[in-house]
Protein backbone atom coordinates (compact mmCIF):
# COMPACT_ATOMS: atom_id res chain seq x y z
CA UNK A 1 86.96 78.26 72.84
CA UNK A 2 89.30 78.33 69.99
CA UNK A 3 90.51 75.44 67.70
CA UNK A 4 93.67 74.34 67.20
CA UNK A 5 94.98 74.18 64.05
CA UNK A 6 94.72 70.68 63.81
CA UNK A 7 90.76 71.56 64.22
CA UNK A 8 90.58 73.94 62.27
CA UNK A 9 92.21 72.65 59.08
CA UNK A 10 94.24 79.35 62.98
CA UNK A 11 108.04 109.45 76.22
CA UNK A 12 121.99 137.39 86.52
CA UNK A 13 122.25 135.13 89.70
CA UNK A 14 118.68 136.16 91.33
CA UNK A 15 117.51 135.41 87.25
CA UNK A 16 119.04 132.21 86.87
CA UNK A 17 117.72 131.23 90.87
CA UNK A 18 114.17 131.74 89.48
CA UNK A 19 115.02 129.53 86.53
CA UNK A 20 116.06 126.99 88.52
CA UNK A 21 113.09 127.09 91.05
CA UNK A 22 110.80 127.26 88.09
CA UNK A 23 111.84 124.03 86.52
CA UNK A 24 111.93 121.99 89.51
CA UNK A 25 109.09 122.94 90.06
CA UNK A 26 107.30 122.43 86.87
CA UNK A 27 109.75 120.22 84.55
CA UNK A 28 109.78 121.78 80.97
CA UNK A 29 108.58 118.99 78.30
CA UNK A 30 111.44 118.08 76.15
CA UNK A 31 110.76 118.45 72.48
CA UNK A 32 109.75 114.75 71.55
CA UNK A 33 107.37 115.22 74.39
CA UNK A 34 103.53 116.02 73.65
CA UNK A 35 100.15 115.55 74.44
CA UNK A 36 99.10 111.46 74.29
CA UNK A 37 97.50 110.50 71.70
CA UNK A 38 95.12 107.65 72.09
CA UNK A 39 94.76 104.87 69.34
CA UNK A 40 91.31 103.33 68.74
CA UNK A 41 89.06 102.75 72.17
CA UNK A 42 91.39 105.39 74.02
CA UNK A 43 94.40 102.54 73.53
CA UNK A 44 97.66 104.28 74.02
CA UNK A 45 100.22 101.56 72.99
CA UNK A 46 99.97 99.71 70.00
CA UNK A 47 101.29 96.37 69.75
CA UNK A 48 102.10 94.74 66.38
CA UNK A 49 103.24 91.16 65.96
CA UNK A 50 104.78 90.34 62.48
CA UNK A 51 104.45 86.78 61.43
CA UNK A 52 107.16 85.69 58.88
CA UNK A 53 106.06 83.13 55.92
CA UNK A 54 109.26 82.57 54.55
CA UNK A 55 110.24 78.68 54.87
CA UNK A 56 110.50 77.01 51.48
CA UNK A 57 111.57 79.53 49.53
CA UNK A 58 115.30 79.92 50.38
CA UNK A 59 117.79 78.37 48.06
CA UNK A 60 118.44 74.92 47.48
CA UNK A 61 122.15 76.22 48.19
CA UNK A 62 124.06 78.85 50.13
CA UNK A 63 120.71 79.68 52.45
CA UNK A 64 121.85 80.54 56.07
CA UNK A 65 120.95 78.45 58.77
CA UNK A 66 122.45 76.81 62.47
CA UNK A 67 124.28 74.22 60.08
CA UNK A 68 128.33 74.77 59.66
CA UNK A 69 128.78 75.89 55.66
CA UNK A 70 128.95 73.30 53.16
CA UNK A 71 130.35 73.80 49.41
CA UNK A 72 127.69 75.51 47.53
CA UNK A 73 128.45 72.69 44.42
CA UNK A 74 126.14 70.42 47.03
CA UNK A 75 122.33 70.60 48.04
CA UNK A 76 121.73 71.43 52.06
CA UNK A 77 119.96 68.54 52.78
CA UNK A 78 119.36 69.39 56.73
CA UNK A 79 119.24 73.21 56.68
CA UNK A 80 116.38 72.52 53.97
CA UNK A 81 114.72 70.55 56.96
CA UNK A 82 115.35 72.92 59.58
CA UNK A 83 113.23 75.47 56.91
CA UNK A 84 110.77 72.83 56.01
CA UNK A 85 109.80 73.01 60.38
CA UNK A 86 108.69 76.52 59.75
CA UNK A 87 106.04 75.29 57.37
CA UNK A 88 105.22 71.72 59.28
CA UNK A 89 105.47 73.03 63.00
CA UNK A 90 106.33 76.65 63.19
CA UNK A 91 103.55 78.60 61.69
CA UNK A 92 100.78 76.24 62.77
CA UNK A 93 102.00 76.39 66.18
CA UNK A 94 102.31 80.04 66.78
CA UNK A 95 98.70 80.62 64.89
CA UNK A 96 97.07 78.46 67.41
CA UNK A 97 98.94 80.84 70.36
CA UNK A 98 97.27 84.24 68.59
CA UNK A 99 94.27 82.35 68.34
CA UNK A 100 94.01 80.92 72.22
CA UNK A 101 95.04 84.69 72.68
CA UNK A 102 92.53 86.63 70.45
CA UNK A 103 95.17 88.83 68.70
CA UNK A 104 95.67 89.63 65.20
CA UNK A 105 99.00 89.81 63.16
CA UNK A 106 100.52 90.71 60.03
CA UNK A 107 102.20 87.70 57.95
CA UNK A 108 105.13 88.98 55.36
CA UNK A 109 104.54 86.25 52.66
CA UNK A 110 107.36 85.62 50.24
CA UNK A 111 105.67 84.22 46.76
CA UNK A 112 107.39 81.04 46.59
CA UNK A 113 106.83 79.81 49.78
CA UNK A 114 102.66 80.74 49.46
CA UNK A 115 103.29 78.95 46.14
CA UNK A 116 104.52 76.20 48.02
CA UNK A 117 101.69 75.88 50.60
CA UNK A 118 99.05 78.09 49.70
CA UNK A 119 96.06 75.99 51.77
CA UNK A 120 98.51 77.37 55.05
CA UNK A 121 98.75 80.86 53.38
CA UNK A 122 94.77 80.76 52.97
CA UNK A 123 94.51 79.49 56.82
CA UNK A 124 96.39 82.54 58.06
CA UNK A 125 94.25 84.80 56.15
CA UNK A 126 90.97 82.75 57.24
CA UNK A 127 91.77 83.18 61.03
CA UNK A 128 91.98 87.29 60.50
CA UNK A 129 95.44 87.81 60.11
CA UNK A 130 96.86 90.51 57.59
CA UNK A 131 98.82 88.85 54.30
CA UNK A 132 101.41 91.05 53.07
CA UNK A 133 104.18 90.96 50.80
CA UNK A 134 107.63 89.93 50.90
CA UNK A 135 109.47 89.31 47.78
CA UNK A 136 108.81 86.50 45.40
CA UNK A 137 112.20 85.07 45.95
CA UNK A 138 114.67 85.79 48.68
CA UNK A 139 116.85 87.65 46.06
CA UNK A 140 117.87 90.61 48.00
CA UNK A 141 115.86 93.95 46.20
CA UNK A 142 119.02 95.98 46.72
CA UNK A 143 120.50 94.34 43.44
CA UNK A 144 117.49 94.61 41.04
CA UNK A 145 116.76 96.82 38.44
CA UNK A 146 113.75 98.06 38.48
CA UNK A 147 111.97 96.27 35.87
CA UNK A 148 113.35 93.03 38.06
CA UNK A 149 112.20 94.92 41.30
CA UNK A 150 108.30 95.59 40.18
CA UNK A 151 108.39 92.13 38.16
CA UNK A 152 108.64 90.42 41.62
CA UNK A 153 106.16 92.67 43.25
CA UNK A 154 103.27 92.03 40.79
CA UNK A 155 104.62 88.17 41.24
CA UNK A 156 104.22 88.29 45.34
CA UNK A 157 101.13 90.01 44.79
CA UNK A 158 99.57 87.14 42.52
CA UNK A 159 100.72 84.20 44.44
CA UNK A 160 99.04 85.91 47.54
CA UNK A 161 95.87 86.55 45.51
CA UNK A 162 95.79 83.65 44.38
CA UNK A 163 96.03 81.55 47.80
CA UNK A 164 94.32 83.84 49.93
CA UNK A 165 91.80 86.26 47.64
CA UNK A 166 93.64 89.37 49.19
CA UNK A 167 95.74 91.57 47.75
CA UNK A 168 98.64 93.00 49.77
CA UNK A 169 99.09 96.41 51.00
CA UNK A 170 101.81 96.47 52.69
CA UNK A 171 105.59 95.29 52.00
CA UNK A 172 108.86 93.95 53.74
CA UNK A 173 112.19 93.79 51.80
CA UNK A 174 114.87 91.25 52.46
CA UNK A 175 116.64 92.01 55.05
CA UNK A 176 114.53 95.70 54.82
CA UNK A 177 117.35 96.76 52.51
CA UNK A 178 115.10 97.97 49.32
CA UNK A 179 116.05 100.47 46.61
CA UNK A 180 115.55 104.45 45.37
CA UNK A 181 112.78 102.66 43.54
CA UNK A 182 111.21 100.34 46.16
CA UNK A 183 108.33 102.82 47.20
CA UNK A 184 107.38 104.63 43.74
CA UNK A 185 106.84 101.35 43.03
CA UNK A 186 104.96 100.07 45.97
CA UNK A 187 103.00 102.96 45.74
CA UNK A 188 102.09 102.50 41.93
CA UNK A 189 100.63 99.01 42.54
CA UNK A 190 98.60 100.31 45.28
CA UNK A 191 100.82 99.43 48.77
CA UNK A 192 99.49 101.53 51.70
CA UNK A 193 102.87 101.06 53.63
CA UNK A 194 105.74 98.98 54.06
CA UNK A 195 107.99 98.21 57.80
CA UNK A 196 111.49 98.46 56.57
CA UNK A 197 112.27 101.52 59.43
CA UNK A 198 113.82 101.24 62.50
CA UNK A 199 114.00 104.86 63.09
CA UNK A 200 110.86 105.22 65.48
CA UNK A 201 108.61 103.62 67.77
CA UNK A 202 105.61 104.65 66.23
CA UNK A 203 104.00 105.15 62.45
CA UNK A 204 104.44 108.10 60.75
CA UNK A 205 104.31 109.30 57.22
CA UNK A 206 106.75 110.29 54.13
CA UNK A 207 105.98 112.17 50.87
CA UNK A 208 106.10 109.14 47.58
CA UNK A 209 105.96 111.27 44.60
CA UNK A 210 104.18 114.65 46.71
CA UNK A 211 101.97 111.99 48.40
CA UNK A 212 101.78 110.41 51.87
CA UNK A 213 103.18 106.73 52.02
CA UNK A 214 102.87 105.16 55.56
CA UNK A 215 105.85 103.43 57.52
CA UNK A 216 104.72 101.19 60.25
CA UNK A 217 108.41 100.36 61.94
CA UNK A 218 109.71 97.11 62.17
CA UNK A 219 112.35 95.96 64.82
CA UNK A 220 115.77 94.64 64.74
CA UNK A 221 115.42 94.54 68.92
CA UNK A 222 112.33 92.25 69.59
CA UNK A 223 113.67 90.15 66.06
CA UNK A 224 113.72 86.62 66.83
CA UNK A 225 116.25 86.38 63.62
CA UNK A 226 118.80 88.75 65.56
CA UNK A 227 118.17 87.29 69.15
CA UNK A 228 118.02 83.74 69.00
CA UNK A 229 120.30 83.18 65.79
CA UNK A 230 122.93 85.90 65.83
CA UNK A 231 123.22 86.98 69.78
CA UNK A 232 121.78 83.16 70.84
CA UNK A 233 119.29 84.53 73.67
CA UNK A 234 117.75 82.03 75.73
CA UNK A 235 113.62 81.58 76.10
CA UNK A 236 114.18 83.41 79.35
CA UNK A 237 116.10 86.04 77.88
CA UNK A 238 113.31 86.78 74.90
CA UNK A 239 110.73 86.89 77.97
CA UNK A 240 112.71 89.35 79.96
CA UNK A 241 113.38 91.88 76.90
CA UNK A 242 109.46 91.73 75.81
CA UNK A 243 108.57 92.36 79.11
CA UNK A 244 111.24 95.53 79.47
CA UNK A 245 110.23 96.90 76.27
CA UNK A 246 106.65 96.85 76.79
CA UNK A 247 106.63 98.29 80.15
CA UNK A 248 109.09 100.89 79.14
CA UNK A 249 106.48 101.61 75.89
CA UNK A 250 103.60 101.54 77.76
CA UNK A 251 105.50 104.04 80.64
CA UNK A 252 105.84 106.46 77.80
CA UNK A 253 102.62 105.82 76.09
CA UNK A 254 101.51 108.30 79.10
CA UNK A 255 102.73 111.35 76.99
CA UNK A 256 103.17 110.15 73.30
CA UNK A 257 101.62 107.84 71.50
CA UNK A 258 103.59 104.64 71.08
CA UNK A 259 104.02 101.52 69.56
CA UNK A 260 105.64 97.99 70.09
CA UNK A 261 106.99 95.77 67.14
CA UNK A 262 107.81 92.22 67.61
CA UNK A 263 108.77 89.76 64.96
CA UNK A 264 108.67 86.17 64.68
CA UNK A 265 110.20 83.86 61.80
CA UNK A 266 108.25 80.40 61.04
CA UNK A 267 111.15 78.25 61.91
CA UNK A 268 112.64 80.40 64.41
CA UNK A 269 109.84 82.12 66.79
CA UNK A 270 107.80 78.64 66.18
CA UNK A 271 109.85 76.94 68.25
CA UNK A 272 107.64 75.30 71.25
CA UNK A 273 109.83 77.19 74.19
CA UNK A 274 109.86 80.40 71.70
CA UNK A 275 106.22 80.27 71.18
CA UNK A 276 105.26 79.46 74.81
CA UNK A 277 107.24 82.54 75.75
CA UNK A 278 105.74 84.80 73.05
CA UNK A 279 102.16 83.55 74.37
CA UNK A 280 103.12 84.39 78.08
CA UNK A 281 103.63 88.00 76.88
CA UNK A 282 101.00 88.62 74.81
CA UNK A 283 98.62 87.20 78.05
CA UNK A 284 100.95 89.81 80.32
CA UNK A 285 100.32 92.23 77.86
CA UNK A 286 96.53 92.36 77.51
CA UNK A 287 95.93 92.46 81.19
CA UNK A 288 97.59 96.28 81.09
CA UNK A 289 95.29 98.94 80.62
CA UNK A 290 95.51 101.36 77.11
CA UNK A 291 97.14 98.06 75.25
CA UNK A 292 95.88 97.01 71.26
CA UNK A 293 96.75 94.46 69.09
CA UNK A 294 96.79 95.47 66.00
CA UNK A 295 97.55 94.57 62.43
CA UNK A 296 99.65 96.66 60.20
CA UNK A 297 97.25 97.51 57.83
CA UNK A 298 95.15 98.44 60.42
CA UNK A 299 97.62 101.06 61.94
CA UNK A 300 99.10 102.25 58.20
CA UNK A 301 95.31 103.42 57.57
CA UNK A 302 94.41 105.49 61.23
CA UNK A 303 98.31 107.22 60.45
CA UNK A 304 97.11 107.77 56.31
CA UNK A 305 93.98 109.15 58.02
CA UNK A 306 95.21 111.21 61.00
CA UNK A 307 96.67 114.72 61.20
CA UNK A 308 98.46 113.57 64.35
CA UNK A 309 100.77 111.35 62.78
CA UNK A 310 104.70 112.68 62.31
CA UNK A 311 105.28 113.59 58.97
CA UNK A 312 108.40 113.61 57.85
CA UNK A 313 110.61 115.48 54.51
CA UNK A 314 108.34 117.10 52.15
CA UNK A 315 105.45 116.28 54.51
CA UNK A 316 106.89 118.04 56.79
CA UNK A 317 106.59 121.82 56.99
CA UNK A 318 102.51 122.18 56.80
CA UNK A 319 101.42 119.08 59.08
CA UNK A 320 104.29 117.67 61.80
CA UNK A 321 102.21 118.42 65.12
């Protein structure tokens, strides 16, 4: 039985007749189409959950929120509560629904909120789950130089090591918007990967300075973010797109192999109807055959590792199966 947090402090005419006869008879594979390729225990869908540690780091002015705007010259007072709930009720809510559920995630720590509660940081680690990096600050990387850009790398880095012992590997940008320099430098301080793609539904590879760098994709469609704060789903209407999604993944996980991201925001996906719904699905989920859980770190090493993962640019020529 698991504990609760509180517990634990968890894809001519006669010529052209033949044609046609021919392909209705045996459909030609389109060219995304190919052979399925099984992840780990002959799984065929991967399913990664991304955990967002975020809350207590935004600005004391000017962070967004469900609040109307107020003058920047004055503190926030109740959007800095309605962050403050990611930290209090969020996160250890929706760690006691992955453990009741036996799945593993991947947490995107910003530093300053790990600096603010590192015992939580060090619980999300101690139940299995992946820490990895996410900024220092919420000042967007798009606007750094690059000295500012690898200062707040080795920064995230250290306030992770220091609450948790481990040493990220793989990296989120604000708002996935990064720079020319985001992955030399990622890759210099020893990142295996980072998730800010949306351009496929599985991992797959591109050259960093003539050498593989993994991108495990992240998702703008199963983003609780975009769904509950900017297109104001309902709980019902998160349930019915996970459950779409999947089935449509897992459909095509019959030819290619695929995988599903979902992402969840401390003070957003923590929500008790939110959560509930996210726990439904993951139950749904694991009773399908071919489905896996899996951490990102897990999945940037098997597509470092395997020659069936796309490659992509430089990559490209000698290795895309």
């Amino acid at each position: 039985m698991s504990l609760s947090r509180r517990e634990f402090v968890t894809q001519t005419a006669v010529a052209g007749a033949a044609i046609a006869a021919t392909s209705v008879a045996s459909p030609r594979p389109t060219p995304r189409a190919r052979k399925a390729e099984a992840w780990p225990n002959g799984a065929r869908l991967a399913i990664s959950i991304s955990l967002q540690f975020e809350a207590g780091a935004q600005p004391e002015r000017g962070a967004s929120g469900p609040f109307p705007p107020i003058d920047s010259r004055y503190p926030d007072l109740p959007t800095s509560t309605w962050y403050a709930y990611g930290y209090k009720e969020g996160l250890p809510r929706l760690l006691d629904v992955f453990d009741r559920q036996g799945v593993k995630v991947t947490s995107h720590m910003v530093g300053a909120a790990v600096d603010l509660n590192p015992a939580l940081a060090r619980e999300v680690v101690q139940r299995g789950h992946e820490a990895a990096a996410h900024g220092q600050t919420w000042t967007p990387q798009f606007s750094m130089t690059r000295e500012e850009e690898r200062a707040s790398y080795e920064a995230n880095i250290q306030s992770i090591l220091r609450a948790t012992g481990t040493r990220p590997v793989g990296f989120n940008a604000f708002w996935l918007r990064g720079t020319p320099n985001t992955l030399p430098l990622l890759q210099e301080l020893g990142f295996l990967y980072h998730i800010d793609d949306v351009s496929r539904d599985e991992p797959f590879l591109v050259p960093v300075n003539g050498r593989p760098f993994a991108v495990i994709p992240y998702t703008l469609g199963l983003n609780d973010i975009v769904l509950f704060e900017e297109r104001h789903f309902s709980a019902d209407q998160f349930a019915s797109e996970l459950r779409h999604e999947f089935d449509a993944l897992l459909a095509e996980s019959a030819t290619r192999r695929r995988m599903m991201s979902i992402s969840m925001h401390d003070r957003i996906g923590g929500r008790p109807a939110r959560a509930r719904v996210l726990e439904e699905f993951i139950a749904y989920a694991k009773r399908q055959p071919g489905v896996w859980f899996a951490r990102k770190d897990e999945l940037a090493r098997i597509a470092l590792e395997s020659p069936l993962t796309p490659r992509e640019g430089a990559l490209s020529a000698a290795s895309q199966p």
